[in-house]
Protein backbone atom coordinates (compact mmCIF):
# COMPACT_ATOMS: atom_id res chain seq x y z
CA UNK A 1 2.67 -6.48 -23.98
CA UNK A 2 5.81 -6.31 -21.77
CA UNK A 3 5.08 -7.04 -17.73
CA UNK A 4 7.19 -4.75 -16.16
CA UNK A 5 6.15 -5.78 -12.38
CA UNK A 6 8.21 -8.75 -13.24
CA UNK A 7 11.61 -7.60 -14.50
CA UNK A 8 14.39 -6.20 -13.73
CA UNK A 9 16.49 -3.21 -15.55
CA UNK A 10 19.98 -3.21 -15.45
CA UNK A 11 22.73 -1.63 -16.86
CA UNK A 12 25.57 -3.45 -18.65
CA UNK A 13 27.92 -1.95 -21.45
CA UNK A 14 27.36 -3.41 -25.01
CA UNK A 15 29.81 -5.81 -25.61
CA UNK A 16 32.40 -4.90 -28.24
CA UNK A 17 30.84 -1.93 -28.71
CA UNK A 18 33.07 1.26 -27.64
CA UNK A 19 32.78 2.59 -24.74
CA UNK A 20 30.45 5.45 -25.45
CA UNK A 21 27.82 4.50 -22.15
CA UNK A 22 25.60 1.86 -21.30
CA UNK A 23 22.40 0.03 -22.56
CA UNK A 24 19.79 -0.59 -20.83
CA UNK A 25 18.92 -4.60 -21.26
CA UNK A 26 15.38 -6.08 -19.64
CA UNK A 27 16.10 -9.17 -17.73
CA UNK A 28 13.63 -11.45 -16.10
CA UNK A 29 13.55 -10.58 -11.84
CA UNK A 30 13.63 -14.11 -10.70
CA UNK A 31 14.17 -13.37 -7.39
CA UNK A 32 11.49 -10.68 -6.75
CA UNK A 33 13.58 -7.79 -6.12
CA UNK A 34 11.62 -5.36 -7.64
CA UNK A 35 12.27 -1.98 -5.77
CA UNK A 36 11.92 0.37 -8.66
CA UNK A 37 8.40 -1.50 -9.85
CA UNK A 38 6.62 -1.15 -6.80
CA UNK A 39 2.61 -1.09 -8.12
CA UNK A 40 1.11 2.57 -6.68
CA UNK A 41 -2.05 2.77 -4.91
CA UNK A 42 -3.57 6.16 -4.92
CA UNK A 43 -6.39 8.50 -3.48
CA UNK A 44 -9.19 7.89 -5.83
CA UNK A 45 -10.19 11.70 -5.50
CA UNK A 46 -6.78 13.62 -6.23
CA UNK A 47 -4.32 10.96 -7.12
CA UNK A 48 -2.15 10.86 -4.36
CA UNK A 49 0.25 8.12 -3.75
CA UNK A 50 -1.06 6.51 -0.53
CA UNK A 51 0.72 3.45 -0.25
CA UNK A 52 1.41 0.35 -2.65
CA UNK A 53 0.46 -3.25 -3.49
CA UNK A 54 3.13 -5.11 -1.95
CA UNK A 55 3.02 -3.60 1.40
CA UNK A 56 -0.44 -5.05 1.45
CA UNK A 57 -0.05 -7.49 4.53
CA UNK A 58 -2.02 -10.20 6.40
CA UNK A 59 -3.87 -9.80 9.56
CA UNK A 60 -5.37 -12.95 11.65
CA UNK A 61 -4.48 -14.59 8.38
CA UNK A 62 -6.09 -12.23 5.92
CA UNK A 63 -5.76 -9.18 4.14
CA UNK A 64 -9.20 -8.36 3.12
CA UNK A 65 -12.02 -7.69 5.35
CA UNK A 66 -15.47 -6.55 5.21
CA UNK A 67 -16.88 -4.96 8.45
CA UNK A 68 -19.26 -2.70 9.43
CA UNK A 69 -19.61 0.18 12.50
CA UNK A 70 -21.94 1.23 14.89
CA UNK A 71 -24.02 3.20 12.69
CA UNK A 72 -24.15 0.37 10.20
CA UNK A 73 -22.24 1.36 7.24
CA UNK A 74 -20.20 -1.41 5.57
CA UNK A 75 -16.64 -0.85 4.56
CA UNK A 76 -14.56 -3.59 2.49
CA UNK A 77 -10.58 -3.03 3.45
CA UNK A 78 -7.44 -4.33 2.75
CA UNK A 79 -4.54 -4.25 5.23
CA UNK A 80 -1.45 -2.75 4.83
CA UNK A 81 1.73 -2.56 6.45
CA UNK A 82 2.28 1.01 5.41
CA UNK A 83 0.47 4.02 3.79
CA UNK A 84 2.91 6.98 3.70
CA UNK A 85 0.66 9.09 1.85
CA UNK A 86 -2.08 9.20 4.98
CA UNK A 87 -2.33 11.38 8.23
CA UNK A 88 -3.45 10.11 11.07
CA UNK A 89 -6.08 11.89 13.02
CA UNK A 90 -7.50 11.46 16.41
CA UNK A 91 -6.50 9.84 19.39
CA UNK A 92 -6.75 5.85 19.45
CA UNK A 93 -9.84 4.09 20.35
CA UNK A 94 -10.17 0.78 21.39
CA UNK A 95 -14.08 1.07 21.33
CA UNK A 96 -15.79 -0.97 18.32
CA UNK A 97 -12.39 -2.20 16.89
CA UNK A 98 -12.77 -4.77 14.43
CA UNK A 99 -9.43 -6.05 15.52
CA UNK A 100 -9.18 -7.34 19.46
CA UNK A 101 -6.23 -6.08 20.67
CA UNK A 102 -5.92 -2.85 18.46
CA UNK A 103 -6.89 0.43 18.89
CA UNK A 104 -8.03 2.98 15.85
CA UNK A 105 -7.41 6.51 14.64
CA UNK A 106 -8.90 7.47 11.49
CA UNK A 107 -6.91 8.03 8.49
CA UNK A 108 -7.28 10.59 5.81
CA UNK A 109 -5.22 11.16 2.40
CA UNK A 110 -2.30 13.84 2.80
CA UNK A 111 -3.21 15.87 0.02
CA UNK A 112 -7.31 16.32 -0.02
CA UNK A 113 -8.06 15.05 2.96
CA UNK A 114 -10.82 12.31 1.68
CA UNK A 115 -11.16 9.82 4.72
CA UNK A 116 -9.10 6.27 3.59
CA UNK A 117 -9.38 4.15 6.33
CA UNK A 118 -7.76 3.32 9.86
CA UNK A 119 -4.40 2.63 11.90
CA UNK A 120 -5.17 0.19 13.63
CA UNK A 121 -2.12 -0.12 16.63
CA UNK A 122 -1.90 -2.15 19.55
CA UNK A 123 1.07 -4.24 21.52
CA UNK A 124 2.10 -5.97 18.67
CA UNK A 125 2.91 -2.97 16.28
CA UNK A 126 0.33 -1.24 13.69
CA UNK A 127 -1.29 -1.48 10.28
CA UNK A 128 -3.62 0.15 7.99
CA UNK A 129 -6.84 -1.00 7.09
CA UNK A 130 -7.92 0.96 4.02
CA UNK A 131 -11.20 1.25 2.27
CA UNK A 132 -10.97 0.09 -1.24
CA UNK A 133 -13.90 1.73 -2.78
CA UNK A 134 -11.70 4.97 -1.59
CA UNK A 135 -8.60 4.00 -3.64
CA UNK A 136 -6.95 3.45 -7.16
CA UNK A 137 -3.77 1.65 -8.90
């Protein structure tokens, strides 16, 4: 089975062939440029794109987390640099963040609404923090 996260499609003409167009030839991406291939991560209720595997980013030296909140619910997330396909809701609160430094808003999925996660924003710029259990690829 072919791995398309880890190639490359370009164009070329077929050489001495006429010039009737182009074929499409599969070449190894050895450099990681792989803008068209980005991996989708989606609402697990409706599908929605939310954001995608390579934007997943490090915090404090980690991506994943498990916390929990005041109540005592538990919530495994992953951090992520962006999540276009969440809305932001609420104002930021710096009470009971699980990063010092960073305030949170809760974030929901564009298109049903299902809660996702948290921005998390502070001096030094703003992530997501999304709850896996809440997403698919």
């Amino acid at each position: 089975m072919l791995d398309l996260d880890c190639f490359l499609l370009l164009k070329q003409p077929r050489e001495g062939a006429p010039d009737h167009g182009s074929q499409v030839i599969i070449e190894p991406d050895l450099q990681g440029e792989r803008a068209n291939f980005k991996k989708k991560i989606l609402c697990s209720t409706c599908r929605f794109p939310i954001t995608f595997k390579e934007a997943e980013s490090e915090i404090n030296g980690k991506s994943h987390y498990t916390f929990f909140n005041p109540h005592g619910l538990v919530f495994d997330i992953t951090c992520f640099s962006m999540a276009d396909g969440c809305v932001v809701k609420g104002l930021p609160s710096p009470e009971f963040s699980w990063f010092p430094g960073f305030s949170w808003q809760v974030t929901v999925c564009g298109r049903c609404g299902k809660h996702l996660g948290w921005m998390f924003s502070g001096a030094s710029g703003s992530f997501f923090g999304l709850i896996m259990r809440e997403l698919a690829d």
